[in-house]
Protein backbone atom coordinates (compact mmCIF):
# COMPACT_ATOMS: atom_id res chain seq x y z
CA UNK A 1 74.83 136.94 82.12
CA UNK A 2 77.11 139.51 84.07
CA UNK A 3 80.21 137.95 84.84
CA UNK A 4 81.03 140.87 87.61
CA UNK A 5 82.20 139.78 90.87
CA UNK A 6 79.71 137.69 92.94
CA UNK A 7 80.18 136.62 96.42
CA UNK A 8 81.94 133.12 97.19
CA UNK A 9 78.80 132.21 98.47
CA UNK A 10 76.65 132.77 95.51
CA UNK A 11 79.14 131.02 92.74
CA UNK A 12 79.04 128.50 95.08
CA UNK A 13 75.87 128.15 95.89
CA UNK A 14 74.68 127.76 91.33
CA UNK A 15 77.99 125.30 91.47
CA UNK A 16 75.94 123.21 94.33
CA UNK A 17 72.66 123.36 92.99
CA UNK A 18 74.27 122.51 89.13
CA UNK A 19 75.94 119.43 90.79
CA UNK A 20 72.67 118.34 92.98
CA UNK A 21 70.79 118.50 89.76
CA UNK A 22 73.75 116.38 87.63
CA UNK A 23 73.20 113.74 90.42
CA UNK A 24 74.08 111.02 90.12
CA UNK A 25 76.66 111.73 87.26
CA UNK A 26 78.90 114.66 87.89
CA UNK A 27 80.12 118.16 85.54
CA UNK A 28 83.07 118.59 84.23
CA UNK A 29 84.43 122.38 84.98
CA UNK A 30 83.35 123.05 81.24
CA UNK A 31 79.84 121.51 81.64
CA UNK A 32 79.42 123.74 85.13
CA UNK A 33 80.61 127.24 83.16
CA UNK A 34 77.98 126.17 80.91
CA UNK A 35 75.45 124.99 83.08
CA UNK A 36 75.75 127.77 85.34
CA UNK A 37 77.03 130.34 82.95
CA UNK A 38 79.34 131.81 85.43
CA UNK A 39 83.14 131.93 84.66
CA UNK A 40 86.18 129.39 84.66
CA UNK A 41 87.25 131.58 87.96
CA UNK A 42 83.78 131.70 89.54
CA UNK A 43 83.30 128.07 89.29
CA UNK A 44 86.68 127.67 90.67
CA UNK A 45 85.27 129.65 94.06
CA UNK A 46 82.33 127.51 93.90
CA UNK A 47 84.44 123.94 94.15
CA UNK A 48 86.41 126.11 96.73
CA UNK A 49 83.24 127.27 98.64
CA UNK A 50 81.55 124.00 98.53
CA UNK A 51 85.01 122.31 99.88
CA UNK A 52 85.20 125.07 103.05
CA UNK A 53 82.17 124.99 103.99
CA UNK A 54 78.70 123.64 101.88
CA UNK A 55 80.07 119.68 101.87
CA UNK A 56 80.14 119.50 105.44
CA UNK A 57 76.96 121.44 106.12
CA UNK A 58 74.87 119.48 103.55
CA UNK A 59 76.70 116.17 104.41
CA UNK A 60 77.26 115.91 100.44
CA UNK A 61 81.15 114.57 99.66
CA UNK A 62 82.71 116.79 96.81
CA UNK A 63 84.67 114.03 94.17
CA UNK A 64 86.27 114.90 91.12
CA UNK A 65 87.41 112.48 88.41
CA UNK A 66 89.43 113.10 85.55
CA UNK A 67 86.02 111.49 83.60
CA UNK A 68 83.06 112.54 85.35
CA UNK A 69 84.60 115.74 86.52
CA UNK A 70 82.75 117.65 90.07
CA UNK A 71 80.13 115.08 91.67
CA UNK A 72 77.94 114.61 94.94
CA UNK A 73 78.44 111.03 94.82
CA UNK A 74 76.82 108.44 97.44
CA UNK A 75 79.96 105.63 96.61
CA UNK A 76 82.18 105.23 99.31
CA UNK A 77 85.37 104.32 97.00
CA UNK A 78 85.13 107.39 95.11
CA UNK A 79 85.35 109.44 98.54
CA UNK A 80 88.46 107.23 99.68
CA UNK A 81 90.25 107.76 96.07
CA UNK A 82 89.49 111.67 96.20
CA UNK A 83 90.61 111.96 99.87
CA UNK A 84 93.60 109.68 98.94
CA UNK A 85 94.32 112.27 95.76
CA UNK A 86 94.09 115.31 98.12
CA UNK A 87 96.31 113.45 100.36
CA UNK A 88 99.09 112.68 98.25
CA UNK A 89 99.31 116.28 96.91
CA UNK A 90 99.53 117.18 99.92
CA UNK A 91 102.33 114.77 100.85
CA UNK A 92 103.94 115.57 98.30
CA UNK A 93 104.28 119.66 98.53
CA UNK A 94 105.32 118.86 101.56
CA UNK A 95 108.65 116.44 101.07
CA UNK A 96 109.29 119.23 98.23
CA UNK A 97 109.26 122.02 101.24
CA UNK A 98 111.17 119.65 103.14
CA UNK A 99 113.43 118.79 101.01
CA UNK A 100 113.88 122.13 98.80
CA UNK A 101 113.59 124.15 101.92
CA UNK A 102 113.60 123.03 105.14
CA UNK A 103 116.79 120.82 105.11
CA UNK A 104 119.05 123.13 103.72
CA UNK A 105 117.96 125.74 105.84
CA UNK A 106 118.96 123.31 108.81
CA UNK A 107 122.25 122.08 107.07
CA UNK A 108 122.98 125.77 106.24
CA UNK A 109 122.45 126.87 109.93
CA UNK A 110 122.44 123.81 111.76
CA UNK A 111 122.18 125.48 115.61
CA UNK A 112 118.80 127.28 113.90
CA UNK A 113 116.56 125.98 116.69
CA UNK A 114 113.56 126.86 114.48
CA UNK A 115 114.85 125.29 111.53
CA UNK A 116 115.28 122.14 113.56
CA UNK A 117 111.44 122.55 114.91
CA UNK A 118 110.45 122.48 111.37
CA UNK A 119 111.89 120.11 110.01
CA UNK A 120 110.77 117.82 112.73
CA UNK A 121 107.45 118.94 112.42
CA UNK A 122 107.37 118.25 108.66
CA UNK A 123 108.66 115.02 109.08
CA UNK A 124 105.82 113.71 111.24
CA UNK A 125 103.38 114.79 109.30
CA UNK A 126 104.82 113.29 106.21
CA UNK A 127 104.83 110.26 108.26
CA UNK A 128 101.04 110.62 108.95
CA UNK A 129 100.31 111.36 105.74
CA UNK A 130 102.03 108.48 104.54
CA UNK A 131 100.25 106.36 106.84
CA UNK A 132 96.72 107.41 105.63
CA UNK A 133 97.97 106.29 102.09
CA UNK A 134 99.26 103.06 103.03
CA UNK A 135 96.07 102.05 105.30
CA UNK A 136 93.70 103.34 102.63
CA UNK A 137 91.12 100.91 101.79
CA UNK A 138 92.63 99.12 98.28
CA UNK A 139 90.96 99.28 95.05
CA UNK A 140 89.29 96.57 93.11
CA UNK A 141 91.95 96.72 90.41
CA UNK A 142 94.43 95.05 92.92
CA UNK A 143 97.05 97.67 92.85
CA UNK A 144 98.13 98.87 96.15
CA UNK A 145 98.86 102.56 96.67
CA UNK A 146 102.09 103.68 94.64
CA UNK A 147 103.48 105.57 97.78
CA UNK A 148 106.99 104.68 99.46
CA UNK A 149 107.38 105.41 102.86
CA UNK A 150 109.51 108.33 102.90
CA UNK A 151 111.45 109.79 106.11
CA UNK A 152 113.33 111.99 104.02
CA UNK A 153 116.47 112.74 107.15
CA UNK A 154 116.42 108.74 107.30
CA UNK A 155 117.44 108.56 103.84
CA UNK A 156 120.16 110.58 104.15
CA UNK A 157 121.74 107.98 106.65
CA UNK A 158 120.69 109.89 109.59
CA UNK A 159 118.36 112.14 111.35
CA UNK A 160 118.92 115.88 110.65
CA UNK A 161 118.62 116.36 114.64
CA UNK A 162 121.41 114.52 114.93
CA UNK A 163 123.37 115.66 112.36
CA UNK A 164 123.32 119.16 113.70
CA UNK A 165 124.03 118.34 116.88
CA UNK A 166 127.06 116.55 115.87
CA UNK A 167 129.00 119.80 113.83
């Protein structure tokens, strides 16, 4: 098969119909470049297709594990895990932009009005974020989520508000 380009749409759509069809195991992304015989890339615009917009429209939850790779599954706990997963990588680029970025921008110009707006901003939504992990449903294995409760200007001993305010 031609591997030119094909519209998002159209990788997505053979990604879809591939994991539909695997139901209700799921593909790895090897098993849907086989199964679909469209490339590593194109099967990476399907997942992405099928996350913007096919999921919600065919009221089908996208999962990945690292065993039974892409599924359509109907179990709720494997919908809270993934959304947990997604959650936490989010969390975390985000205390990295904070922490790499955003705070030593303020430090470094500490009357930077924007830089004060942003760190503010990132700072509540780590705090959401952190409160979706913590309220997550828990697993059968026991183990609570592996998350710490991170206000990254409250470690520091203070908030970075009020540290610029103060030099």
């Amino acid at each position: 098969m031609s591997r030119g380009a094909l519209p998002k749409a159209v990788t997505g759509e053979r990604v879809r119909l591939a994991l539909v069809e695997a139901r209700p195991g799921g593909l790895t992304t090897k098993e849907l470049i086989a199964v679909t015989e469209l490339s590593l890339y194109q099967v990476r615009n399907g997942i992405r297709w099928i996350r913007e917009a096919a999921a919600a429209q065919h009221r089908t939850p996208l999962t990945w594990t690292r065993l039974g790779g892409w599924s359509f599954t109907d179990d709720l706990s494997a919908w809270i895990d993934f959304e947990t997963h997604d959650v936490r990588i989010s969390l975390s680029r985000l205390r990295l932009i904070l922490t790499g970025t955003a705070l030593p921008h303020q430090e470094r110009l500490p009357d930077d009005q924007y830089a004060a707006l942003v760190v503010q901003q990132l700072n509540s939504t780590i705090g959401l974020l952190d409160f979706l992990i913590r309220n997550a449903p828990q697993k059968q294995t026991g183990r609570g989520p592996r998350t710490r409760n991170l206000n990254i200007a409250a470690e520091r001993g203070s908030s970075p508000l009020e540290s610029s305010r103060k030099e």
